[in-house]
Protein backbone atom coordinates (compact mmCIF):
# COMPACT_ATOMS: atom_id res chain seq x y z
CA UNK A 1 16.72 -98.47 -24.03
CA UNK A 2 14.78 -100.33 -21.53
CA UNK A 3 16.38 -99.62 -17.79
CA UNK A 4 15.58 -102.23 -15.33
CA UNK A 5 15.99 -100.73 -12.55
CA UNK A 6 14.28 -97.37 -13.52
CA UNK A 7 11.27 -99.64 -14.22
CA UNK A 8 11.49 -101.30 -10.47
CA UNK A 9 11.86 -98.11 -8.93
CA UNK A 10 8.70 -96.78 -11.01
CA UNK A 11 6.80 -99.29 -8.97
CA UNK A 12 8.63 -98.77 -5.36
CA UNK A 13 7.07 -95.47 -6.06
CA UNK A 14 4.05 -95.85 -6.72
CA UNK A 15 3.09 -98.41 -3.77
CA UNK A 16 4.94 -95.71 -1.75
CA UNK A 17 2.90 -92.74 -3.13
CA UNK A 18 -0.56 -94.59 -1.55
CA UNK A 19 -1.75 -91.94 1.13
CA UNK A 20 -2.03 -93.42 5.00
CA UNK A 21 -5.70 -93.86 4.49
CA UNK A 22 -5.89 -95.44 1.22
CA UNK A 23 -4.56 -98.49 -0.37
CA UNK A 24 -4.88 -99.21 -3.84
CA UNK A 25 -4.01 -101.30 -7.04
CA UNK A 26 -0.74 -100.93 -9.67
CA UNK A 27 -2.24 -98.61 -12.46
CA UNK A 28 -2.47 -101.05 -15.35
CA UNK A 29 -1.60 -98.09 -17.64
CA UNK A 30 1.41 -98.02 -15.76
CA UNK A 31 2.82 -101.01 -15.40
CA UNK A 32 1.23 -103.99 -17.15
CA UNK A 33 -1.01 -106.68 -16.03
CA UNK A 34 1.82 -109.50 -16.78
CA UNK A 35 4.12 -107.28 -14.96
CA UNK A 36 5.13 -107.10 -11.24
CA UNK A 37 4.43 -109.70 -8.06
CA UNK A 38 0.85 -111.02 -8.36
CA UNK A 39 -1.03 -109.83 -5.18
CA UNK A 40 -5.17 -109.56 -5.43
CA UNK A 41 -5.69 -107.31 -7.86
CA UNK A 42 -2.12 -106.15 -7.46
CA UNK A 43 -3.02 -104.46 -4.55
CA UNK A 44 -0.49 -103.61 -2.03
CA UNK A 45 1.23 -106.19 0.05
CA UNK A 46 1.91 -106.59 3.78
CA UNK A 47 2.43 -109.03 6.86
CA UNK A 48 1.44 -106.68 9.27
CA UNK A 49 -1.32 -104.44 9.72
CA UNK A 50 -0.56 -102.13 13.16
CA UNK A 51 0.16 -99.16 11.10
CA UNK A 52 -1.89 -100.03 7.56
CA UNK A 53 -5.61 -98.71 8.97
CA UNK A 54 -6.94 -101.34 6.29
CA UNK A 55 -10.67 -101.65 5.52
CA UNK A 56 -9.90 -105.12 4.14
CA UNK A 57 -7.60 -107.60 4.14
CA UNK A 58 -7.27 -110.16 1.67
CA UNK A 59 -5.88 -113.50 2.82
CA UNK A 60 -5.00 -117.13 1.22
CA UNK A 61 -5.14 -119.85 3.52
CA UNK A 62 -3.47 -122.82 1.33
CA UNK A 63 -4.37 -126.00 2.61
CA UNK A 64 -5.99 -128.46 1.40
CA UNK A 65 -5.59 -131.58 3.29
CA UNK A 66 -9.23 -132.35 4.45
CA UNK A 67 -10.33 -133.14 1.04
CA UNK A 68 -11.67 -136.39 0.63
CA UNK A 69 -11.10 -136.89 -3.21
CA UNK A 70 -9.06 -134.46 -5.00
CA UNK A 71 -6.41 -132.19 -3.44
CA UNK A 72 -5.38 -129.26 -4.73
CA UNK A 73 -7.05 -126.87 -3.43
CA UNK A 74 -3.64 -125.71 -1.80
CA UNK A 75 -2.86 -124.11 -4.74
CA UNK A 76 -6.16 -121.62 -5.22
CA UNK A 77 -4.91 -118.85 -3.36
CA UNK A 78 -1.99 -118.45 -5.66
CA UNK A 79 -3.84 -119.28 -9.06
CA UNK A 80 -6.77 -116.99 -8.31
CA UNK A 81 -4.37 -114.15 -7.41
CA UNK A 82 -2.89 -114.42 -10.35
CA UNK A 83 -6.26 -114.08 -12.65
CA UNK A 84 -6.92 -111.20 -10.24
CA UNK A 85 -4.55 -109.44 -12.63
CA UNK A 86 -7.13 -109.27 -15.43
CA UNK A 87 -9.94 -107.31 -12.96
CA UNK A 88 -10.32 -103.78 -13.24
CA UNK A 89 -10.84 -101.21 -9.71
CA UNK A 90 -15.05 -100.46 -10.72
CA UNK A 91 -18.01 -102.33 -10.80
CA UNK A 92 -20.66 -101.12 -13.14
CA UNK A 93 -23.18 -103.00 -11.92
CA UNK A 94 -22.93 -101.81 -8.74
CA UNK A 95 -21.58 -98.59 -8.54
CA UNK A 96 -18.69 -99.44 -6.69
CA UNK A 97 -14.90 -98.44 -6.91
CA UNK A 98 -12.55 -100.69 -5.29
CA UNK A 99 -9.90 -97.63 -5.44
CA UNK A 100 -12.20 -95.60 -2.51
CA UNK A 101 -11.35 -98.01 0.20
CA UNK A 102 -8.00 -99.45 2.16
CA UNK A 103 -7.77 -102.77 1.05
CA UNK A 104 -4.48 -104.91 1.19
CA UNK A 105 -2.96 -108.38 0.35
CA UNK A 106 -2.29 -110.12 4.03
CA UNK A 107 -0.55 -112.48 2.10
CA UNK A 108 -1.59 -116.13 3.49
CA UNK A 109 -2.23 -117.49 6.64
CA UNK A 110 0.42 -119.98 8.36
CA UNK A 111 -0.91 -123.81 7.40
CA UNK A 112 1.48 -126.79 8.63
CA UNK A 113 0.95 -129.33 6.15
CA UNK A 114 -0.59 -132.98 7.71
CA UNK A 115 -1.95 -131.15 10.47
CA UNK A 116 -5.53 -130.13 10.44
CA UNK A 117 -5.85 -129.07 14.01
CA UNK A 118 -2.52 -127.36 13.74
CA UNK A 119 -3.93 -125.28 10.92
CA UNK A 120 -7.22 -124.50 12.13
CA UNK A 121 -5.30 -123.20 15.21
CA UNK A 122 -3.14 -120.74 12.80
CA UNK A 123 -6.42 -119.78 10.82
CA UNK A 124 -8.37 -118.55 13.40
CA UNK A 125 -5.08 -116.39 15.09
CA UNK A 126 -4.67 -114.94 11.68
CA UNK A 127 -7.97 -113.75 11.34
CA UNK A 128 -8.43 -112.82 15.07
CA UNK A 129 -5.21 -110.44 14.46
CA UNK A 130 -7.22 -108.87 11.07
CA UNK A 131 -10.18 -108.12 13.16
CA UNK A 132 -8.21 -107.02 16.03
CA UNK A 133 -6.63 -104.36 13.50
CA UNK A 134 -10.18 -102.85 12.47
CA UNK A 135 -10.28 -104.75 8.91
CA UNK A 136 -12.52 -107.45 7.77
CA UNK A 137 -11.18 -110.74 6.30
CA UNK A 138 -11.73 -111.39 2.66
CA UNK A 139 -10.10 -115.01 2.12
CA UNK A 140 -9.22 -117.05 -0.47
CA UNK A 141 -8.96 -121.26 0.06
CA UNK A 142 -8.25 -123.74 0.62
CA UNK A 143 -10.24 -126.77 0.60
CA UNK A 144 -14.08 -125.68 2.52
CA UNK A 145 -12.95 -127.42 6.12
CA UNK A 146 -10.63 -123.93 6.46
CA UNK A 147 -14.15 -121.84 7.03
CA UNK A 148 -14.74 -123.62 10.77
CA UNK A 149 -11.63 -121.79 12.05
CA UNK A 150 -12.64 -118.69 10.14
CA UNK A 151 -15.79 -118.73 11.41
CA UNK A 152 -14.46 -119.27 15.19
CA UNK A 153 -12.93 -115.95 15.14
CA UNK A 154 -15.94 -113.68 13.08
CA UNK A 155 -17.72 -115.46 16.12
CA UNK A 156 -15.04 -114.29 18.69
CA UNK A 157 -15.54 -111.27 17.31
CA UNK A 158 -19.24 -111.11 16.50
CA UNK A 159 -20.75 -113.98 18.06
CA UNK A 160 -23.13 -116.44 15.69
CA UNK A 161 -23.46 -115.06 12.34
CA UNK A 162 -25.92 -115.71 9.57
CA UNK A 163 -24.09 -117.68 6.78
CA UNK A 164 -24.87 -117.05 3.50
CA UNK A 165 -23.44 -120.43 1.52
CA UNK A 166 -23.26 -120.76 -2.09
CA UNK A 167 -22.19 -124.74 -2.50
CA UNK A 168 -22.92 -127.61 -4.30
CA UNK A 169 -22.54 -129.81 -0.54
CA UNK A 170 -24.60 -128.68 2.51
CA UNK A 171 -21.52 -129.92 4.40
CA UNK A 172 -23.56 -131.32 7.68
CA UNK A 173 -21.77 -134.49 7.78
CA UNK A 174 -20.33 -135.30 10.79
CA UNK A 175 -17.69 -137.09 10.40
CA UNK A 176 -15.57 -138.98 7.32
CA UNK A 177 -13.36 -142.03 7.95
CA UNK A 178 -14.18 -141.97 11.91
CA UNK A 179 -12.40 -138.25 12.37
CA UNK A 180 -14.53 -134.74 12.37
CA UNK A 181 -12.96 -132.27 10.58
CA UNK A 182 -13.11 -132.70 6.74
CA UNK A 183 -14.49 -130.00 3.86
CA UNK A 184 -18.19 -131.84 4.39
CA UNK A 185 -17.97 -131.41 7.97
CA UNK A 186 -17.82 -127.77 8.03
CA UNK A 187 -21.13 -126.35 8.42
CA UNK A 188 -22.41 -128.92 10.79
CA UNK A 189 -19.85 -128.24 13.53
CA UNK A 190 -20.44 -124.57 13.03
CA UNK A 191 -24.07 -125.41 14.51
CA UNK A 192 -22.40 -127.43 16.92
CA UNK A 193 -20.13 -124.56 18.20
CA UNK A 194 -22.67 -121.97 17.86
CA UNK A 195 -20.59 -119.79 15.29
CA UNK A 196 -24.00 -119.36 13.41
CA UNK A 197 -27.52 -119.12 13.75
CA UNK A 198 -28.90 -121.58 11.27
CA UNK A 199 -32.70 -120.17 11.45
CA UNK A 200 -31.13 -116.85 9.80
CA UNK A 201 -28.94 -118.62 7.38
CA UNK A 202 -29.17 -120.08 3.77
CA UNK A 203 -27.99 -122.23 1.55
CA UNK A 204 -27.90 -122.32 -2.69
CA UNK A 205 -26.45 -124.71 -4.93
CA UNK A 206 -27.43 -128.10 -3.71
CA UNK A 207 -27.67 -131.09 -5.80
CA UNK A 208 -26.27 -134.47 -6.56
CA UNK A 209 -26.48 -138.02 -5.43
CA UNK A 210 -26.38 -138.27 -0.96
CA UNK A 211 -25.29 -141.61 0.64
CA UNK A 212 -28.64 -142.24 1.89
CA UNK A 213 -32.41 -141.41 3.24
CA UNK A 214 -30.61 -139.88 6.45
CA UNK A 215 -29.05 -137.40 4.45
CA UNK A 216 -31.80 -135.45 3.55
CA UNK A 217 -33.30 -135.70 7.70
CA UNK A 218 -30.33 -134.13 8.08
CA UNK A 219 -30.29 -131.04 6.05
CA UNK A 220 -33.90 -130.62 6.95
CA UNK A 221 -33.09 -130.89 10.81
CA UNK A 222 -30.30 -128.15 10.30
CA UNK A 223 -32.46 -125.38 10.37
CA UNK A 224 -31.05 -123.50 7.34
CA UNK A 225 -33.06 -121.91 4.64
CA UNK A 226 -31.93 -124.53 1.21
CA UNK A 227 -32.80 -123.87 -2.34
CA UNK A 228 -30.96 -126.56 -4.35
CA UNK A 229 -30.11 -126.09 -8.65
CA UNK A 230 -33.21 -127.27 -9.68
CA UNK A 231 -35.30 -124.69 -7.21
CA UNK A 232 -32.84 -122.06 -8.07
CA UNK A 233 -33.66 -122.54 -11.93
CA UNK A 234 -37.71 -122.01 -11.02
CA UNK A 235 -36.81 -118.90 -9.68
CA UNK A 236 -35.16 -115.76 -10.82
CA UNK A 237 -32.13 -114.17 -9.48
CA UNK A 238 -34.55 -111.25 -8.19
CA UNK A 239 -36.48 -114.03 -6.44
CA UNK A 240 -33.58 -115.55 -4.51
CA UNK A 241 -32.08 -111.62 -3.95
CA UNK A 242 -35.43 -111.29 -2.17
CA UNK A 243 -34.89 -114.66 0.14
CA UNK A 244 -31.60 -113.81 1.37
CA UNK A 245 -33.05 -110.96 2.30
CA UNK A 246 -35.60 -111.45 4.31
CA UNK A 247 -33.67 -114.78 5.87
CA UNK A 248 -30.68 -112.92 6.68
CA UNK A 249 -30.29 -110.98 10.32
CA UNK A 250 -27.23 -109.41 11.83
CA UNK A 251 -24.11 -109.73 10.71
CA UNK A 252 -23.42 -111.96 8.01
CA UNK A 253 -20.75 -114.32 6.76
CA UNK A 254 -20.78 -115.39 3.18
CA UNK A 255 -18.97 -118.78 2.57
CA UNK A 256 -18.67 -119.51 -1.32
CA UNK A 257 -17.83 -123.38 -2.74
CA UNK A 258 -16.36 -122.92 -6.39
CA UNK A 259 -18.24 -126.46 -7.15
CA UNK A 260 -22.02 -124.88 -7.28
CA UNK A 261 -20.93 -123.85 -10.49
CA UNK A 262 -21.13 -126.20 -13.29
CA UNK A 263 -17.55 -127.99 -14.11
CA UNK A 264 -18.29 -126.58 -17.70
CA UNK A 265 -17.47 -123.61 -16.01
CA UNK A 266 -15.29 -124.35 -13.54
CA UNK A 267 -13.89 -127.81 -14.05
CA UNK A 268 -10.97 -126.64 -11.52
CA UNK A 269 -12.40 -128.15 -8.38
CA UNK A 270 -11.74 -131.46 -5.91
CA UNK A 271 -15.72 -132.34 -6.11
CA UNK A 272 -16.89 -131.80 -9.66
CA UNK A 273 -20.78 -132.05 -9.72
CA UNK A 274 -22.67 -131.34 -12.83
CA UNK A 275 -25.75 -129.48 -13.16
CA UNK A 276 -24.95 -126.84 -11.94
CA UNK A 277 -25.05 -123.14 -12.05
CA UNK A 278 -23.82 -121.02 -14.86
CA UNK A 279 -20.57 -118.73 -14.60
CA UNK A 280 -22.94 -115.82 -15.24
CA UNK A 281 -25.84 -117.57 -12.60
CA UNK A 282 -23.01 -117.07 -9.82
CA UNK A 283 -22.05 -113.72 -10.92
CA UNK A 284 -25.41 -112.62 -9.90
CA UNK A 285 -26.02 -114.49 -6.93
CA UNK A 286 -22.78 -113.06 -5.17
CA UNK A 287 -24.21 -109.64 -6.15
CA UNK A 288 -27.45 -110.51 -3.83
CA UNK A 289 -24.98 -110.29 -0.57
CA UNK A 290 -25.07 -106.14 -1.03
CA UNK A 291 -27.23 -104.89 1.57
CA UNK A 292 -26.52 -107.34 4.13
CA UNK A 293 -24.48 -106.60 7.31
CA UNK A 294 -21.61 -108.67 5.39
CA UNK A 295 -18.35 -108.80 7.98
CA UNK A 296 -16.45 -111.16 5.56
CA UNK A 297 -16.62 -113.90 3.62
CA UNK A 298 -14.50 -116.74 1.62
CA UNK A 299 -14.07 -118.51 -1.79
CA UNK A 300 -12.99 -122.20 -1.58
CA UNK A 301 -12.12 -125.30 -3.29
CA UNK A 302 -10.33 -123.73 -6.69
CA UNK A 303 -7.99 -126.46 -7.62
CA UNK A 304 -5.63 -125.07 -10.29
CA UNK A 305 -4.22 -128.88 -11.05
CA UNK A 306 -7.78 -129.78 -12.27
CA UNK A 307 -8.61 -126.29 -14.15
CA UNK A 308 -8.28 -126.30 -18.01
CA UNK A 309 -5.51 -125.01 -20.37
CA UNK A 310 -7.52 -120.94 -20.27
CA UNK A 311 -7.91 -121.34 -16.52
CA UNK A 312 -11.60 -120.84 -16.84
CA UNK A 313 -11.95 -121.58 -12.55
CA UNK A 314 -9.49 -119.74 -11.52
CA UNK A 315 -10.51 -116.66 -13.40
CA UNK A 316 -13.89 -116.84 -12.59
CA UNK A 317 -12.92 -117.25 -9.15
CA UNK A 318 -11.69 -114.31 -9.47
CA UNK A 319 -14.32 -112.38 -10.75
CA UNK A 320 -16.73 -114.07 -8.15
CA UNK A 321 -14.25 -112.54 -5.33
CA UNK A 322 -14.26 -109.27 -7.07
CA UNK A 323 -18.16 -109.07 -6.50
CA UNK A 324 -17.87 -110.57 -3.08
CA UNK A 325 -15.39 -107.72 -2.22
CA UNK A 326 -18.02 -105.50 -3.68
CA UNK A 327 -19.96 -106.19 -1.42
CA UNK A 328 -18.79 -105.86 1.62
CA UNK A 329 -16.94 -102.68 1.28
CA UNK A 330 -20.24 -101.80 0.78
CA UNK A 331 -21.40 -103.00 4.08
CA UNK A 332 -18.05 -101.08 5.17
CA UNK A 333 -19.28 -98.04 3.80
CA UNK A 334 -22.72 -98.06 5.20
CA UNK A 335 -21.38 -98.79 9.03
């Protein structure tokens, strides 16, 4: 007969058999994917990280109120943490096993709802506290105006950064509706603030309609290294691998938009744009950030409300983060 609390305590004990030095995932073979409280890849959960000695921390930030179409986004953290439960420790492809490193579930960061400036403010002290703590920040959005407050503290802590941005948007608009801080503001006010160096930085993904001639001065005055769809189709994935690295100096930051992937893919986003690329496209474009100095990086925009019956966004989200993480434990490893 099936004893409740036997099966609880099974899994007290196993989060409390993790040595000092290593944090890892719920054995699937243990305790089944549907099972349990849905962390990142069930890994183990905490607020604080004095005592943890994590390598990585994995943190939502669920706000989503500088979208200017769909909202939604609020929800991503939570829907791509649960398809996290589907991802298994080792990557094949890369030779990498997720189980070799500390790596927890910060839970999210505080947000205040209606309060952008409020939020930023809470962002960027979360994040300051994960670097403070010797761990690098592995987040999970939130609409893409949550990266400028992320990208205040890697600066704090590293000072300008090469970004690495895989988006459908260059987000270097300045300003929506008279204010400044919106998800197509971001990038432009991290050029403003110096939080990266946009002659070591690069963009994939672009495409779409702009709302005028200016727009495209604009991009081209940024400084940043663009390929949009269409250039990204004319070249291989080996090709592109090669241009991020030879752009790329220093230590990087890798910001990814879940809406330069096709909405056949991932319909589950605030700013569907078609043409874009293919769930399998973006699989192997997140692999290209191994072998950079990567000191974290975030997925944003997943908007569960919008995502079909199968979740099809959310779980590739989830797979996307998976390589992401990949990658910069490898970067870990190497320091």
């Amino acid at each position: 007969m099936f004893n409740r609390n036997e099966y609880l305590l099974s899994i007290t004990n196993i989060f409390n058999s993790f040595s000092d030095d290593t944090r890892t995932m719920i054995d699937p073979m243990e305790v089944p994917r549907f099972a349990g409280i849905p962390t990142f890849m069930r890994m183990e959960h905490t607020y604080e990280l004095e005592d943890v000695d994590a390598d990585v921390a994995v943190l939502g930030v669920p706000y989503d109120d500088a979208t200017t179409y769909r909202p939604g986004a609020r929800f991503g953290p939570r829907a791509v943490r649960q398809a996290s439960t589907l991802l298994k420790p080792y990557n094949p492809v890369t030779d990498t096993d997720l189980r070799e490193f500390a790596i927890v579930d910060h839970d999210d960061a505080p947000v205040v709802p209606g309060y952008t400036e409020t939020t930023f403010e809470e962002i960027e002290d979360r994040v300051d506290y994960v670097f403070e703590n010797g761990a690098s920040p592995a987040i999970i959005g939130g609409d893409h105006s949550t990266t400028l407050p992320v990208l205040r503290a890697v600066a704090d802590e590293y000072g300008p950064v090469s970004l690495v941005q895989f988006d459908a948007h260059s987000d270097l608009w300045t300003e929506y509706f008279g204010k400044n801080h919106n998800h197509g503001t971001t990038v432009h006010y991290a050029i403003e603030e110096g939080l990266i160096d946009p002659e070591t930085s690069i963009r994939i993904g672009d495409r779409g309609g702009l709302y005028g001639r200016e727009d495209i001065d604009r991009v081209e005055n940024s400084g940043i290294k663009y390929y949009t769809t269409d250039e990204f189709g004319e070249n291989s994935i080996d090709e592109i691998r090669t241009a991020v690295q030879e752009r790329v100096e220093g230590a990087a930051f890798a910001t990814i938009d879940i809406d330069v992937v096709d909405p056949a893919f991932a319909p589950g986003t605030g700013t569907p744009m078609p043409g874009g690329l293919t769930s399998r496209e973006i699989l192997g474009l997140t692999r290209t950030l191994h072998g950079l100095d990567l000191v974290g990086f975030d997925l944003v925009e997943v908007s569960p409300p919008y995502d079909d019956q199968s979740n099809s966004t959310a779980v590739l989200a989830a797979s996307i983060f998976f390589e992401a993480l990949c990658a910069l434990v490898a970067a870990i490893d190497e320091k």
